[in-house]
PDBML (XML) file of the C-alpha atoms, coordinates in Angstrom:
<?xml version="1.0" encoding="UTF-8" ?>
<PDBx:datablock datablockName="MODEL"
   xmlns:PDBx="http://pdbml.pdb.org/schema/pdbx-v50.xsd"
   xmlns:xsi="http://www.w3.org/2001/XMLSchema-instance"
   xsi:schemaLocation="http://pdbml.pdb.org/schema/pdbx-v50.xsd pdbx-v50.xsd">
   <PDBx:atom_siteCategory>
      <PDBx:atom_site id="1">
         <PDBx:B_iso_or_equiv>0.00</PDBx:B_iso_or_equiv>
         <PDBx:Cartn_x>21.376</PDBx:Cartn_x>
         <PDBx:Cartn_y>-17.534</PDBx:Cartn_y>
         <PDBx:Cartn_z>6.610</PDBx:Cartn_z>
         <PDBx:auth_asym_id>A</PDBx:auth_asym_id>
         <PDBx:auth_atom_id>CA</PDBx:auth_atom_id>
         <PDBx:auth_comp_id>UNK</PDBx:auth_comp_id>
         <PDBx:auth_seq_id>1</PDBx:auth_seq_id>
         <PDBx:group_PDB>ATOM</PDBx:group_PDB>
         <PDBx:label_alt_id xsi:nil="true" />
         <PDBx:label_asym_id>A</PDBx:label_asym_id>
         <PDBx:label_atom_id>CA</PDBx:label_atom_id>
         <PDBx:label_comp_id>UNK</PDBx:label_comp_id>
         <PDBx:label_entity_id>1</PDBx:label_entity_id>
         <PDBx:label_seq_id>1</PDBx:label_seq_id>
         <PDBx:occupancy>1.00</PDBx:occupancy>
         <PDBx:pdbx_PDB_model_num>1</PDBx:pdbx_PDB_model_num>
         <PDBx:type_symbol>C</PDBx:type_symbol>
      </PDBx:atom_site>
      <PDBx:atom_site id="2">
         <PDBx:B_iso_or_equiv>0.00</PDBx:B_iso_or_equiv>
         <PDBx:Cartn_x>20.226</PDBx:Cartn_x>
         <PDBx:Cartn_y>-14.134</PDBx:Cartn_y>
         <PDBx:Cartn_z>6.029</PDBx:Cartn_z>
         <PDBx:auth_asym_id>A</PDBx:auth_asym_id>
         <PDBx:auth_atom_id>CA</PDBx:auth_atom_id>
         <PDBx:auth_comp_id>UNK</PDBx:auth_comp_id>
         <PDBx:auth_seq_id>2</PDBx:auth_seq_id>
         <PDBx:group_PDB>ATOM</PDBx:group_PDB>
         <PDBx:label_alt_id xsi:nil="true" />
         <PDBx:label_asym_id>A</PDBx:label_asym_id>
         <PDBx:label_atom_id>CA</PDBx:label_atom_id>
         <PDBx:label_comp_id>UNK</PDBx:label_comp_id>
         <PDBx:label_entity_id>1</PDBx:label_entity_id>
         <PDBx:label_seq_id>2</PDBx:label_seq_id>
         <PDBx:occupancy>1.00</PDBx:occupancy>
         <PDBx:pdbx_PDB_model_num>1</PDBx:pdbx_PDB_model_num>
         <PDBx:type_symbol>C</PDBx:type_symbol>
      </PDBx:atom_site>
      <PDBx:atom_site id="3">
         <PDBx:B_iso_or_equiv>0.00</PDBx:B_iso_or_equiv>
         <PDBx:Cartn_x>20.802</PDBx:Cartn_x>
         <PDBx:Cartn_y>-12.386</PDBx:Cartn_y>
         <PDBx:Cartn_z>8.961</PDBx:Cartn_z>
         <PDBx:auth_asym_id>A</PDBx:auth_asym_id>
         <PDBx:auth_atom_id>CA</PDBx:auth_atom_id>
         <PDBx:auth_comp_id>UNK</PDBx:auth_comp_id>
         <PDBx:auth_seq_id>3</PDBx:auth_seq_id>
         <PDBx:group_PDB>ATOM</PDBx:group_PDB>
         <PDBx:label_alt_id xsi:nil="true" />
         <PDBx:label_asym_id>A</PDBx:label_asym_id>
         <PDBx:label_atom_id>CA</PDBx:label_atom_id>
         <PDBx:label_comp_id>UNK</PDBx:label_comp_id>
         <PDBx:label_entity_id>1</PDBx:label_entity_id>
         <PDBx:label_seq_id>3</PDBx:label_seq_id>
         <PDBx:occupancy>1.00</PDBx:occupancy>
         <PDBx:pdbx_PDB_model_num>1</PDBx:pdbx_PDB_model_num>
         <PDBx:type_symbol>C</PDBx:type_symbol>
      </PDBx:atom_site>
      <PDBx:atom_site id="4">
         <PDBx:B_iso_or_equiv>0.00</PDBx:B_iso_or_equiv>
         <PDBx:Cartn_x>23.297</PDBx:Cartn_x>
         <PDBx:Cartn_y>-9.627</PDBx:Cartn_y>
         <PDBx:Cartn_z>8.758</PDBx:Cartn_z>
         <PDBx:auth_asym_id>A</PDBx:auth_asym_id>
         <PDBx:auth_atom_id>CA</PDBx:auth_atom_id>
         <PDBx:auth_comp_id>UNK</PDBx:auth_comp_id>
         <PDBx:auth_seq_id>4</PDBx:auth_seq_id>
         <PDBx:group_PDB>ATOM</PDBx:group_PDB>
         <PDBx:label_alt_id xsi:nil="true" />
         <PDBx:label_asym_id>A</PDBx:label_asym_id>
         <PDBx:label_atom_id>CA</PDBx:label_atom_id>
         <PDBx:label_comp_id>UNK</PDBx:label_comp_id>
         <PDBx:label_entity_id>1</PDBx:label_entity_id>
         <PDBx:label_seq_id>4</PDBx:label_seq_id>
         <PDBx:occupancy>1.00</PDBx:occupancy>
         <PDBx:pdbx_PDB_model_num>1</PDBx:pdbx_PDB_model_num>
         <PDBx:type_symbol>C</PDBx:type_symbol>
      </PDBx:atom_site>
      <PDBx:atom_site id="5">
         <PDBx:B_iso_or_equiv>0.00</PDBx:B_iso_or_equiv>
         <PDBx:Cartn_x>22.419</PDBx:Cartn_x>
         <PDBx:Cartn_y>-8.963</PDBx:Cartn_y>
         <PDBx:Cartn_z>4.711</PDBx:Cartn_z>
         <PDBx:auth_asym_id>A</PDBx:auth_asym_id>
         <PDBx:auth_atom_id>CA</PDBx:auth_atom_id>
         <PDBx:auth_comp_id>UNK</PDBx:auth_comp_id>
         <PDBx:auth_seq_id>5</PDBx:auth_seq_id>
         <PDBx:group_PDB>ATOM</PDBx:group_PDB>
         <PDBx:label_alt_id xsi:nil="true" />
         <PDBx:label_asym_id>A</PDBx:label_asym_id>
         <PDBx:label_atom_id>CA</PDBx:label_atom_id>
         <PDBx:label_comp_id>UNK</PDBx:label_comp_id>
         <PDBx:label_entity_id>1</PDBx:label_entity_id>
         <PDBx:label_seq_id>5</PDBx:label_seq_id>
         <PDBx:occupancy>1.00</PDBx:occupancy>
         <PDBx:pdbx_PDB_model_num>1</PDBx:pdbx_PDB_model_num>
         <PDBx:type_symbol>C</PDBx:type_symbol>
      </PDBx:atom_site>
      <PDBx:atom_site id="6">
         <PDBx:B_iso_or_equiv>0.00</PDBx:B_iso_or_equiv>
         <PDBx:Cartn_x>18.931</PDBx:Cartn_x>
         <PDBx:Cartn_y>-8.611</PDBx:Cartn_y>
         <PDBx:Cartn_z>4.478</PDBx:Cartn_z>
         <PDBx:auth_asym_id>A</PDBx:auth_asym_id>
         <PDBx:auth_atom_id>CA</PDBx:auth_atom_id>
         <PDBx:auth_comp_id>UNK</PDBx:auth_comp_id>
         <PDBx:auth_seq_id>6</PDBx:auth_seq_id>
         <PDBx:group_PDB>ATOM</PDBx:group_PDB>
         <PDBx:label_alt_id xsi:nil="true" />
         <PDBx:label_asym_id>A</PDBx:label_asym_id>
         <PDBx:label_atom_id>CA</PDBx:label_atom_id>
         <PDBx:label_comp_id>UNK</PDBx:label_comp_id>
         <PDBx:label_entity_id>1</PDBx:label_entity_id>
         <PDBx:label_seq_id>6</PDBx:label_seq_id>
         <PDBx:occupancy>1.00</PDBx:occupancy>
         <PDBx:pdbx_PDB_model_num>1</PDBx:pdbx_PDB_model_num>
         <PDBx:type_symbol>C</PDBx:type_symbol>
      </PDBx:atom_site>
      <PDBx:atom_site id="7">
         <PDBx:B_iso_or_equiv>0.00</PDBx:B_iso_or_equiv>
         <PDBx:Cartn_x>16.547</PDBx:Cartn_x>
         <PDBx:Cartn_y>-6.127</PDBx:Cartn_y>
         <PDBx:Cartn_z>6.375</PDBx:Cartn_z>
         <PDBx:auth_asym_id>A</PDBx:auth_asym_id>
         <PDBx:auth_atom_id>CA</PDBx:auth_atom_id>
         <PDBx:auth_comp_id>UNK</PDBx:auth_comp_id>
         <PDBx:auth_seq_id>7</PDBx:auth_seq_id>
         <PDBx:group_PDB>ATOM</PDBx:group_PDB>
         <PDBx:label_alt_id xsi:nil="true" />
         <PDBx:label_asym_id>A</PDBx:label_asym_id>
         <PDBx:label_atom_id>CA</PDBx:label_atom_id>
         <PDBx:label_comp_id>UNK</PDBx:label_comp_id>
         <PDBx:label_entity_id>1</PDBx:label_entity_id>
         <PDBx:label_seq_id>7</PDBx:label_seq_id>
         <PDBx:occupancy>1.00</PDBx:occupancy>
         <PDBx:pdbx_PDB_model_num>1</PDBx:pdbx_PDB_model_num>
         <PDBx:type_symbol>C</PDBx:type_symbol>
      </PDBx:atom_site>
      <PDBx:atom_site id="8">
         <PDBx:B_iso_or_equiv>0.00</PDBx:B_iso_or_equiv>
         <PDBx:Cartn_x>12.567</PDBx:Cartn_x>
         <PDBx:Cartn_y>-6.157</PDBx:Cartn_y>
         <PDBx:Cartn_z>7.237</PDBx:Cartn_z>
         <PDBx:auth_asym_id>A</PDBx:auth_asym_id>
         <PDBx:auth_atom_id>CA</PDBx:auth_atom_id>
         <PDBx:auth_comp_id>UNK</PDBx:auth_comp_id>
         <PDBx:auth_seq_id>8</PDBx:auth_seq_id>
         <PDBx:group_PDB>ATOM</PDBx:group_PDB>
         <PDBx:label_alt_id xsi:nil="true" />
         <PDBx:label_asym_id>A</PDBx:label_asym_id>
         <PDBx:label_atom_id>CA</PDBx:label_atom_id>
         <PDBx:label_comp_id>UNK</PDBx:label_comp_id>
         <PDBx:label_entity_id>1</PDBx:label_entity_id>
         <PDBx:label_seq_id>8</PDBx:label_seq_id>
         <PDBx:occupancy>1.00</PDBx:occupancy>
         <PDBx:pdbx_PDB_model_num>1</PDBx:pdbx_PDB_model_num>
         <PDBx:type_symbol>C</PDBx:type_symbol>
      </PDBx:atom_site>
      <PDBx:atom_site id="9">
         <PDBx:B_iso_or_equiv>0.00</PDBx:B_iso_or_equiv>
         <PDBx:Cartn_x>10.819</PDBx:Cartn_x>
         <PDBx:Cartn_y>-3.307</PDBx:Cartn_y>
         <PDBx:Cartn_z>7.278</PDBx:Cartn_z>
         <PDBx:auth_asym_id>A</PDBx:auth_asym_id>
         <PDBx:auth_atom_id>CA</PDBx:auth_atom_id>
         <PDBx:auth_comp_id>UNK</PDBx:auth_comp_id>
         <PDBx:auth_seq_id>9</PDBx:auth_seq_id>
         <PDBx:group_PDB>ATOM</PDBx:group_PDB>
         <PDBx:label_alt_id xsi:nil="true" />
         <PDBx:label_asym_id>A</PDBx:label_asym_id>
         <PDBx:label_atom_id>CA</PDBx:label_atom_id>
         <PDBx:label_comp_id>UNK</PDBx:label_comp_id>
         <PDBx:label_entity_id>1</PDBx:label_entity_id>
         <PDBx:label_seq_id>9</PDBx:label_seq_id>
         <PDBx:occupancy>1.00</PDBx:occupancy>
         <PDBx:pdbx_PDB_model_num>1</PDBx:pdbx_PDB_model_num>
         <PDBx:type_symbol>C</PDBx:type_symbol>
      </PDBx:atom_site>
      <PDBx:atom_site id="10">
         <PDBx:B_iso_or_equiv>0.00</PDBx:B_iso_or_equiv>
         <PDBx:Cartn_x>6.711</PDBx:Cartn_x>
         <PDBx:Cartn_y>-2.523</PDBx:Cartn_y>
         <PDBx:Cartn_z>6.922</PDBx:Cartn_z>
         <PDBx:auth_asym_id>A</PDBx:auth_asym_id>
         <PDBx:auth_atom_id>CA</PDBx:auth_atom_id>
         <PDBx:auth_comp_id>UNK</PDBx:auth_comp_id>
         <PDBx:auth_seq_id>10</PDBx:auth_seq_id>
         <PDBx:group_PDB>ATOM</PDBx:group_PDB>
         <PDBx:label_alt_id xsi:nil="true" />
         <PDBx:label_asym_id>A</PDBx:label_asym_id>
         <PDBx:label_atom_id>CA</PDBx:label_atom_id>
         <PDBx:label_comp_id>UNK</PDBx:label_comp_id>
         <PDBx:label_entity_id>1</PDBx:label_entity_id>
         <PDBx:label_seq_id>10</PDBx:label_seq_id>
         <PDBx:occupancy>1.00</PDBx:occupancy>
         <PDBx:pdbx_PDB_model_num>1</PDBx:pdbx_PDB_model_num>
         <PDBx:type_symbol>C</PDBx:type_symbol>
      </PDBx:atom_site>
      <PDBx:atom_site id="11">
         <PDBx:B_iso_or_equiv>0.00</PDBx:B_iso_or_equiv>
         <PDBx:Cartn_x>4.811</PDBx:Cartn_x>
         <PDBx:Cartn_y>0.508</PDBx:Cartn_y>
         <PDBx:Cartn_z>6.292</PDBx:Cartn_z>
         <PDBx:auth_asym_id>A</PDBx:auth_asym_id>
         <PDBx:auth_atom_id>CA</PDBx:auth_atom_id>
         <PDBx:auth_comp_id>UNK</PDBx:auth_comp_id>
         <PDBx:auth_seq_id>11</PDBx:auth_seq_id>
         <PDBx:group_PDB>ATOM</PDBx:group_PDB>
         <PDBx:label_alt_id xsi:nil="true" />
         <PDBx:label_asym_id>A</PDBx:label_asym_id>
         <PDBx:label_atom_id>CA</PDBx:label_atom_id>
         <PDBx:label_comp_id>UNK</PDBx:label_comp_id>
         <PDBx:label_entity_id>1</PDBx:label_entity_id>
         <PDBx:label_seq_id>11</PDBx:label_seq_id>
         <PDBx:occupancy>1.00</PDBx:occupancy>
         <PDBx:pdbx_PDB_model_num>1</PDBx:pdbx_PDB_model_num>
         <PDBx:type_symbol>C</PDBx:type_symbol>
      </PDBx:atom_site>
      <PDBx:atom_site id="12">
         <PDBx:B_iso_or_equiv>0.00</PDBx:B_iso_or_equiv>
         <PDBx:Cartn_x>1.791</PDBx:Cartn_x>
         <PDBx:Cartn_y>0.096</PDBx:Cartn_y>
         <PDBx:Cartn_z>8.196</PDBx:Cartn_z>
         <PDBx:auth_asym_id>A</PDBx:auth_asym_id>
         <PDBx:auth_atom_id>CA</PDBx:auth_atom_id>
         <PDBx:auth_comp_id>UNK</PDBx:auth_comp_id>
         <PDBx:auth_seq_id>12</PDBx:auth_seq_id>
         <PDBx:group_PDB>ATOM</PDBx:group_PDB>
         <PDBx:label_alt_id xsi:nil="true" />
         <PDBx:label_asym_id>A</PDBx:label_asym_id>
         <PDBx:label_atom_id>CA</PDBx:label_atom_id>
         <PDBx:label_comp_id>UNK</PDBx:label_comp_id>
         <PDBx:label_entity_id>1</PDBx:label_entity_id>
         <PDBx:label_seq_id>12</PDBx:label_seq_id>
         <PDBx:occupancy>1.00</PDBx:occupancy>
         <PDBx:pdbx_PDB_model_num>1</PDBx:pdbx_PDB_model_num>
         <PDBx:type_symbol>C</PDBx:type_symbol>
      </PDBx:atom_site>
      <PDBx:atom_site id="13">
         <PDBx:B_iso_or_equiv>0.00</PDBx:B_iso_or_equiv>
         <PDBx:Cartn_x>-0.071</PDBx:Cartn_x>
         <PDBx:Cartn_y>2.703</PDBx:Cartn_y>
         <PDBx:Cartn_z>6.860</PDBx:Cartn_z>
         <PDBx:auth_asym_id>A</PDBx:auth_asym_id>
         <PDBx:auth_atom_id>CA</PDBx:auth_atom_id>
         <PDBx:auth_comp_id>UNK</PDBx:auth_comp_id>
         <PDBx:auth_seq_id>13</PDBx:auth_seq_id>
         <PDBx:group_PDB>ATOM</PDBx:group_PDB>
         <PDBx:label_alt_id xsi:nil="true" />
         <PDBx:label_asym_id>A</PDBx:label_asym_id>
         <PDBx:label_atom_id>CA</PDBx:label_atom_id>
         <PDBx:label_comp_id>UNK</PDBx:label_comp_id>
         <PDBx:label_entity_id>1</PDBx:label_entity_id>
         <PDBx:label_seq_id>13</PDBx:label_seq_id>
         <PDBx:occupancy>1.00</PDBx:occupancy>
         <PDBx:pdbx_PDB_model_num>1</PDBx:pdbx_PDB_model_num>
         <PDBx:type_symbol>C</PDBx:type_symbol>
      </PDBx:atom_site>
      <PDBx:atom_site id="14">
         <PDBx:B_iso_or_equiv>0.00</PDBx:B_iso_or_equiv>
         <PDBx:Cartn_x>0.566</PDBx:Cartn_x>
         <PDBx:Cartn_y>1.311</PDBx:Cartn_y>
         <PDBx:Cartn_z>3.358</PDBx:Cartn_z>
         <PDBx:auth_asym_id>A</PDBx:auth_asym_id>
         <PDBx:auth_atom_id>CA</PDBx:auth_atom_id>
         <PDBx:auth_comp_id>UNK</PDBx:auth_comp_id>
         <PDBx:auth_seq_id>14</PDBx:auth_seq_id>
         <PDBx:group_PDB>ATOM</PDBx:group_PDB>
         <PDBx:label_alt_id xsi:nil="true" />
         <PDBx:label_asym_id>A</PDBx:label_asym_id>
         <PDBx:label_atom_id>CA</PDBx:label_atom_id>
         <PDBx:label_comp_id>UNK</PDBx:label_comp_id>
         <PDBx:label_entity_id>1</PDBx:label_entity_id>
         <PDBx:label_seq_id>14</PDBx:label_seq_id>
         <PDBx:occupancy>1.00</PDBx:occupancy>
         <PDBx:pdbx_PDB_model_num>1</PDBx:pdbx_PDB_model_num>
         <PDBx:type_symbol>C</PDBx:type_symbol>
      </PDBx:atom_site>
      <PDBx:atom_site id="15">
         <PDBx:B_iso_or_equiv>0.00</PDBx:B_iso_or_equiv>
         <PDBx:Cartn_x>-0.210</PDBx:Cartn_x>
         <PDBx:Cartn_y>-2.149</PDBx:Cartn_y>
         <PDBx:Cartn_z>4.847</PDBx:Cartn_z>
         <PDBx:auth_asym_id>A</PDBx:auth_asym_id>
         <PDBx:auth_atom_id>CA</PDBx:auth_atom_id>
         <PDBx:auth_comp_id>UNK</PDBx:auth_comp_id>
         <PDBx:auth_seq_id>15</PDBx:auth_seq_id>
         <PDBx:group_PDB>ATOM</PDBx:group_PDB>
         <PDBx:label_alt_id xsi:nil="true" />
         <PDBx:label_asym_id>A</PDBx:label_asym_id>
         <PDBx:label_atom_id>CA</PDBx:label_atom_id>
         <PDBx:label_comp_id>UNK</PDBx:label_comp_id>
         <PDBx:label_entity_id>1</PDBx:label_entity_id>
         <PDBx:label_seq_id>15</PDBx:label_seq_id>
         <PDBx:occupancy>1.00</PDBx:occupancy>
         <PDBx:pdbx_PDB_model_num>1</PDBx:pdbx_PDB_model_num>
         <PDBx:type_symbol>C</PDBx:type_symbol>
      </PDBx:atom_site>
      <PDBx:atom_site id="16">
         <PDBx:B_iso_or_equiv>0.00</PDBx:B_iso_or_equiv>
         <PDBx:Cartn_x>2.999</PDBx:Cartn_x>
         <PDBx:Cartn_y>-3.542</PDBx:Cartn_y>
         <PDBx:Cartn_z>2.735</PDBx:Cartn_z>
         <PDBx:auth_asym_id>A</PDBx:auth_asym_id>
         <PDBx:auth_atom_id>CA</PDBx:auth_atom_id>
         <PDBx:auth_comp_id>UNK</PDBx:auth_comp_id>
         <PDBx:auth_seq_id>16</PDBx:auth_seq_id>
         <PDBx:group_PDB>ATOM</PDBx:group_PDB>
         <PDBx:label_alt_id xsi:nil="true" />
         <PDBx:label_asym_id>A</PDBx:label_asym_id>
         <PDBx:label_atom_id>CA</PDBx:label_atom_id>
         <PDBx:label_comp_id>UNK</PDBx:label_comp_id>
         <PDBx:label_entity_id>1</PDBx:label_entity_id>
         <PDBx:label_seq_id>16</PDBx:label_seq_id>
         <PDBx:occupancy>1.00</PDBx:occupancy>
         <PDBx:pdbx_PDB_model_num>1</PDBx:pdbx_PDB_model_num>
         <PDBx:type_symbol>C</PDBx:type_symbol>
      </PDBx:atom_site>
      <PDBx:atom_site id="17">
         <PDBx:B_iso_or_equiv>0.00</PDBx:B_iso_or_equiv>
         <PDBx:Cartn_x>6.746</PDBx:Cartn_x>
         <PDBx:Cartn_y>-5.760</PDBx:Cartn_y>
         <PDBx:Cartn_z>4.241</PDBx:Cartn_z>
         <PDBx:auth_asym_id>A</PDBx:auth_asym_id>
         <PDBx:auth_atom_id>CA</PDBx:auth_atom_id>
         <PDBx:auth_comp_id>UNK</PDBx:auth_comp_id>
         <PDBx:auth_seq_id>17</PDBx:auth_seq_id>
         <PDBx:group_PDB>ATOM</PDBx:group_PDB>
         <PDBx:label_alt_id xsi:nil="true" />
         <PDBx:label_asym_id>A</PDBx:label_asym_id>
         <PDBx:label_atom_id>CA</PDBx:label_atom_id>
         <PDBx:label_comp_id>UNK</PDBx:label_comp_id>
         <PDBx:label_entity_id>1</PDBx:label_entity_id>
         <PDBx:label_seq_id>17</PDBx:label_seq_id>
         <PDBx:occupancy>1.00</PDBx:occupancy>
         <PDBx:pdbx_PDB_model_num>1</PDBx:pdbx_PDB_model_num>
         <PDBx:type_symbol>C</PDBx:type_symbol>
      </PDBx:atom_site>
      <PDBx:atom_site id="18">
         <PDBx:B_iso_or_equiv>0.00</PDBx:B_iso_or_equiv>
         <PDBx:Cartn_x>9.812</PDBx:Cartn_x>
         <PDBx:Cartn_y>-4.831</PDBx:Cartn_y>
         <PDBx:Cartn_z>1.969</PDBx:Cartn_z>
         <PDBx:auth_asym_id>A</PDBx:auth_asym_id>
         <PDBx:auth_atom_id>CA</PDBx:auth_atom_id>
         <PDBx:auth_comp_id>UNK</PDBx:auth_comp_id>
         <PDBx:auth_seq_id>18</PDBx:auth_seq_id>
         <PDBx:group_PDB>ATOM</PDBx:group_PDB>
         <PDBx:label_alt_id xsi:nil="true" />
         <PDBx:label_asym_id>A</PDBx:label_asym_id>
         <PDBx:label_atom_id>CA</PDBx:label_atom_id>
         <PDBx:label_comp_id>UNK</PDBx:label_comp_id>
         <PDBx:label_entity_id>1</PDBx:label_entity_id>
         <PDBx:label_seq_id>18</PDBx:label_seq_id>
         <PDBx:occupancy>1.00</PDBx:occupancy>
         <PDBx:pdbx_PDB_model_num>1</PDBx:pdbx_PDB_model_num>
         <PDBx:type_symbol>C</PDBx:type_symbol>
      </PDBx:atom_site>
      <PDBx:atom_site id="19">
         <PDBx:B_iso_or_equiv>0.00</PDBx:B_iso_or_equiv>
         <PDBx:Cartn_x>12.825</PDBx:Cartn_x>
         <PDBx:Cartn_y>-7.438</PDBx:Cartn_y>
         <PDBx:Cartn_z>1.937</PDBx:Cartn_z>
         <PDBx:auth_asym_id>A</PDBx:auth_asym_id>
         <PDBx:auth_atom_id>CA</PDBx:auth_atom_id>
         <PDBx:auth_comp_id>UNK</PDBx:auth_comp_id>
         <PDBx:auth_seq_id>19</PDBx:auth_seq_id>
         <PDBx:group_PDB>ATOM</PDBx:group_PDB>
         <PDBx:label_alt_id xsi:nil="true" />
         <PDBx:label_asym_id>A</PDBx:label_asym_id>
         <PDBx:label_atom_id>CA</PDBx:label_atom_id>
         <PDBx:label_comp_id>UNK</PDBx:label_comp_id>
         <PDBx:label_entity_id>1</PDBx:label_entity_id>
         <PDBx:label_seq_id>19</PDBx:label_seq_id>
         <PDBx:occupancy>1.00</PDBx:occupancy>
         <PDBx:pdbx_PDB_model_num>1</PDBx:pdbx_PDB_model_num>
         <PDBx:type_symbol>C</PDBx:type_symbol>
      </PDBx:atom_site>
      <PDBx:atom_site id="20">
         <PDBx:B_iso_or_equiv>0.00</PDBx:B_iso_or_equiv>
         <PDBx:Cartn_x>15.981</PDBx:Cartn_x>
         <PDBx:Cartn_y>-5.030</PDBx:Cartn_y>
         <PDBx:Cartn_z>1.376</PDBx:Cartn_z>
         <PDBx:auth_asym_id>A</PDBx:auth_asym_id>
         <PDBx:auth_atom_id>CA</PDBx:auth_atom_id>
         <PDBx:auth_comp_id>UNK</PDBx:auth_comp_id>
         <PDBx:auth_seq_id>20</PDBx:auth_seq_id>
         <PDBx:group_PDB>ATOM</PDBx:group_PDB>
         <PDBx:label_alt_id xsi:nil="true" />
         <PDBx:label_asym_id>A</PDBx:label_asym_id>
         <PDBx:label_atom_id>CA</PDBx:label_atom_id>
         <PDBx:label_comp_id>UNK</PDBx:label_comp_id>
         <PDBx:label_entity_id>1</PDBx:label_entity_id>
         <PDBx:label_seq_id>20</PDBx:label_seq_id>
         <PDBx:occupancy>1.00</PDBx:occupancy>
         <PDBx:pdbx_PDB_model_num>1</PDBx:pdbx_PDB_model_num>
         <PDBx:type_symbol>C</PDBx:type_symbol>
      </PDBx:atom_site>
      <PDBx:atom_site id="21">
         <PDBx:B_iso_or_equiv>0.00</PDBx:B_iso_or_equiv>
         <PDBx:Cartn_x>18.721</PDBx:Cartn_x>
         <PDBx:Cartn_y>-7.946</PDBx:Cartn_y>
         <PDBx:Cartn_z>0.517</PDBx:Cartn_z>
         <PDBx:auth_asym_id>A</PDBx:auth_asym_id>
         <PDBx:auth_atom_id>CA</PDBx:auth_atom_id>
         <PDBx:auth_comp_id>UNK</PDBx:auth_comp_id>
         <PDBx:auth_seq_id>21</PDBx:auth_seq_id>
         <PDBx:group_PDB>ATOM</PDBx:group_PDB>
         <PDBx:label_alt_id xsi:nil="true" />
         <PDBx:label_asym_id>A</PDBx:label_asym_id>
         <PDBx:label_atom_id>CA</PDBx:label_atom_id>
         <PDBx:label_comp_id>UNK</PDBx:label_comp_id>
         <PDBx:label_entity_id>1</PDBx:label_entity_id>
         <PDBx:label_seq_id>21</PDBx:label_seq_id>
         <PDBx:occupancy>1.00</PDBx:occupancy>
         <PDBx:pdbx_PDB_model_num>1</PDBx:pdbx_PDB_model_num>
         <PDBx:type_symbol>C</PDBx:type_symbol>
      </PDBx:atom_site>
      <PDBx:atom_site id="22">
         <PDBx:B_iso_or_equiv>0.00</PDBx:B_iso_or_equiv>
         <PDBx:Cartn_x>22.371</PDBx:Cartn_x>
         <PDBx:Cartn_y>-6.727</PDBx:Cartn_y>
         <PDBx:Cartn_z>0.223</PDBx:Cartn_z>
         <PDBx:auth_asym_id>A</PDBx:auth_asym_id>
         <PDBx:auth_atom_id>CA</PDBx:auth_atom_id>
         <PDBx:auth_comp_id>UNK</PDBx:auth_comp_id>
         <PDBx:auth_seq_id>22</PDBx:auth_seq_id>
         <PDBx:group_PDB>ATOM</PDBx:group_PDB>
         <PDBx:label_alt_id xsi:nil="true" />
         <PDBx:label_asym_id>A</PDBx:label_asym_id>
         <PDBx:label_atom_id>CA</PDBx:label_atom_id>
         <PDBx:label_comp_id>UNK</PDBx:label_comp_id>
         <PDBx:label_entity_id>1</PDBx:label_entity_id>
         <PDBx:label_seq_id>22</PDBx:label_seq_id>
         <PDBx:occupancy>1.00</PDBx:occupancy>
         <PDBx:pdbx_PDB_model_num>1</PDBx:pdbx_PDB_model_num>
         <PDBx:type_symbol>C</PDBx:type_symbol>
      </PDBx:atom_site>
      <PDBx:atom_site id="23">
         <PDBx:B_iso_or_equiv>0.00</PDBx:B_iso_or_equiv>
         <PDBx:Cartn_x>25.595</PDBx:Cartn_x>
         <PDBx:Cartn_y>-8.785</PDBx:Cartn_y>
         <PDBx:Cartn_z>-0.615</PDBx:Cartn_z>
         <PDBx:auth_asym_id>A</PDBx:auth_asym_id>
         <PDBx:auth_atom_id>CA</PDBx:auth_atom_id>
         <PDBx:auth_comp_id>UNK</PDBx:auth_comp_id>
         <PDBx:auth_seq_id>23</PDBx:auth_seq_id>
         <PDBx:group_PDB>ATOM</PDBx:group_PDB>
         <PDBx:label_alt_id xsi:nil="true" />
         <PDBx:label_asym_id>A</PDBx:label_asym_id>
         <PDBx:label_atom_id>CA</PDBx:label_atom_id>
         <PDBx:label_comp_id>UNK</PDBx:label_comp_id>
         <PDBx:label_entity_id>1</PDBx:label_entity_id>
         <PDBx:label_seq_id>23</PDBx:label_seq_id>
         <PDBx:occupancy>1.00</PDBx:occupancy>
         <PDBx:pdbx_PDB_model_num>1</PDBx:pdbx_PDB_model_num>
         <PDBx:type_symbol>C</PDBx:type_symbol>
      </PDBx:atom_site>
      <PDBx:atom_site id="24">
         <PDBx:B_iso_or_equiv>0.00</PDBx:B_iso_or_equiv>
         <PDBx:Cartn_x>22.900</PDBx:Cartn_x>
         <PDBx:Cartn_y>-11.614</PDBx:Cartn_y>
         <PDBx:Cartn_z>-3.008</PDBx:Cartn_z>
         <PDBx:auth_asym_id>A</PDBx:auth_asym_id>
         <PDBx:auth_atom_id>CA</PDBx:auth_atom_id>
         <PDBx:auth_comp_id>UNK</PDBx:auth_comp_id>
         <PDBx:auth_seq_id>24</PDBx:auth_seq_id>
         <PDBx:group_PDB>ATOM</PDBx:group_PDB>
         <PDBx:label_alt_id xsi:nil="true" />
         <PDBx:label_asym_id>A</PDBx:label_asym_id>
         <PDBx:label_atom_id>CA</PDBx:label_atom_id>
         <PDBx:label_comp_id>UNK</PDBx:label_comp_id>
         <PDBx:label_entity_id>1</PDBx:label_entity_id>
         <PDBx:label_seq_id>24</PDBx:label_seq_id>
         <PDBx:occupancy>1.00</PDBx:occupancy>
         <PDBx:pdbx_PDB_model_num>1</PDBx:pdbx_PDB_model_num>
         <PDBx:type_symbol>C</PDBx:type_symbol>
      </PDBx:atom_site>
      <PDBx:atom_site id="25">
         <PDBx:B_iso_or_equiv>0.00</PDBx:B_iso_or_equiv>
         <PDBx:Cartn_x>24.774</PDBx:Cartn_x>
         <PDBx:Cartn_y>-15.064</PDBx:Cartn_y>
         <PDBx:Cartn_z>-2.793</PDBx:Cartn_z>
         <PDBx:auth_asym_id>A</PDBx:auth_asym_id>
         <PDBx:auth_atom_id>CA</PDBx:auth_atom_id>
         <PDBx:auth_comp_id>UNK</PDBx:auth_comp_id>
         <PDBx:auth_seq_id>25</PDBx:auth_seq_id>
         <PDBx:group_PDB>ATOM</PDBx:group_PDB>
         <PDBx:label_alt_id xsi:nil="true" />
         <PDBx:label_asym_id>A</PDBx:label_asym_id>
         <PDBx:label_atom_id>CA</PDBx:label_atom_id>
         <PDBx:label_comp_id>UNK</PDBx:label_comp_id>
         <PDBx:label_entity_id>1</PDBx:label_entity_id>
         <PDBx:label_seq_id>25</PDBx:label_seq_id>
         <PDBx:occupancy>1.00</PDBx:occupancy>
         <PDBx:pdbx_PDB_model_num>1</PDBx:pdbx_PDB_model_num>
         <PDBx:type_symbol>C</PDBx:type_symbol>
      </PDBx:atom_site>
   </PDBx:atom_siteCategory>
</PDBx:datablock>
């Protein structure tokens, strides 16, 4: 369902996961 508008990404070194979500439904 999300695949294609949001994006995963981690900063190891921060120890934190971000959620960028594009085109919100």
């Amino acid at each position: 369902s999300v695949k294609g508008r949001f994006t995963i990404s981690q900063d190891n070194a921060k120890k934190t996961v971000y959620l960028e979500m594009n085109s919100l439904k």
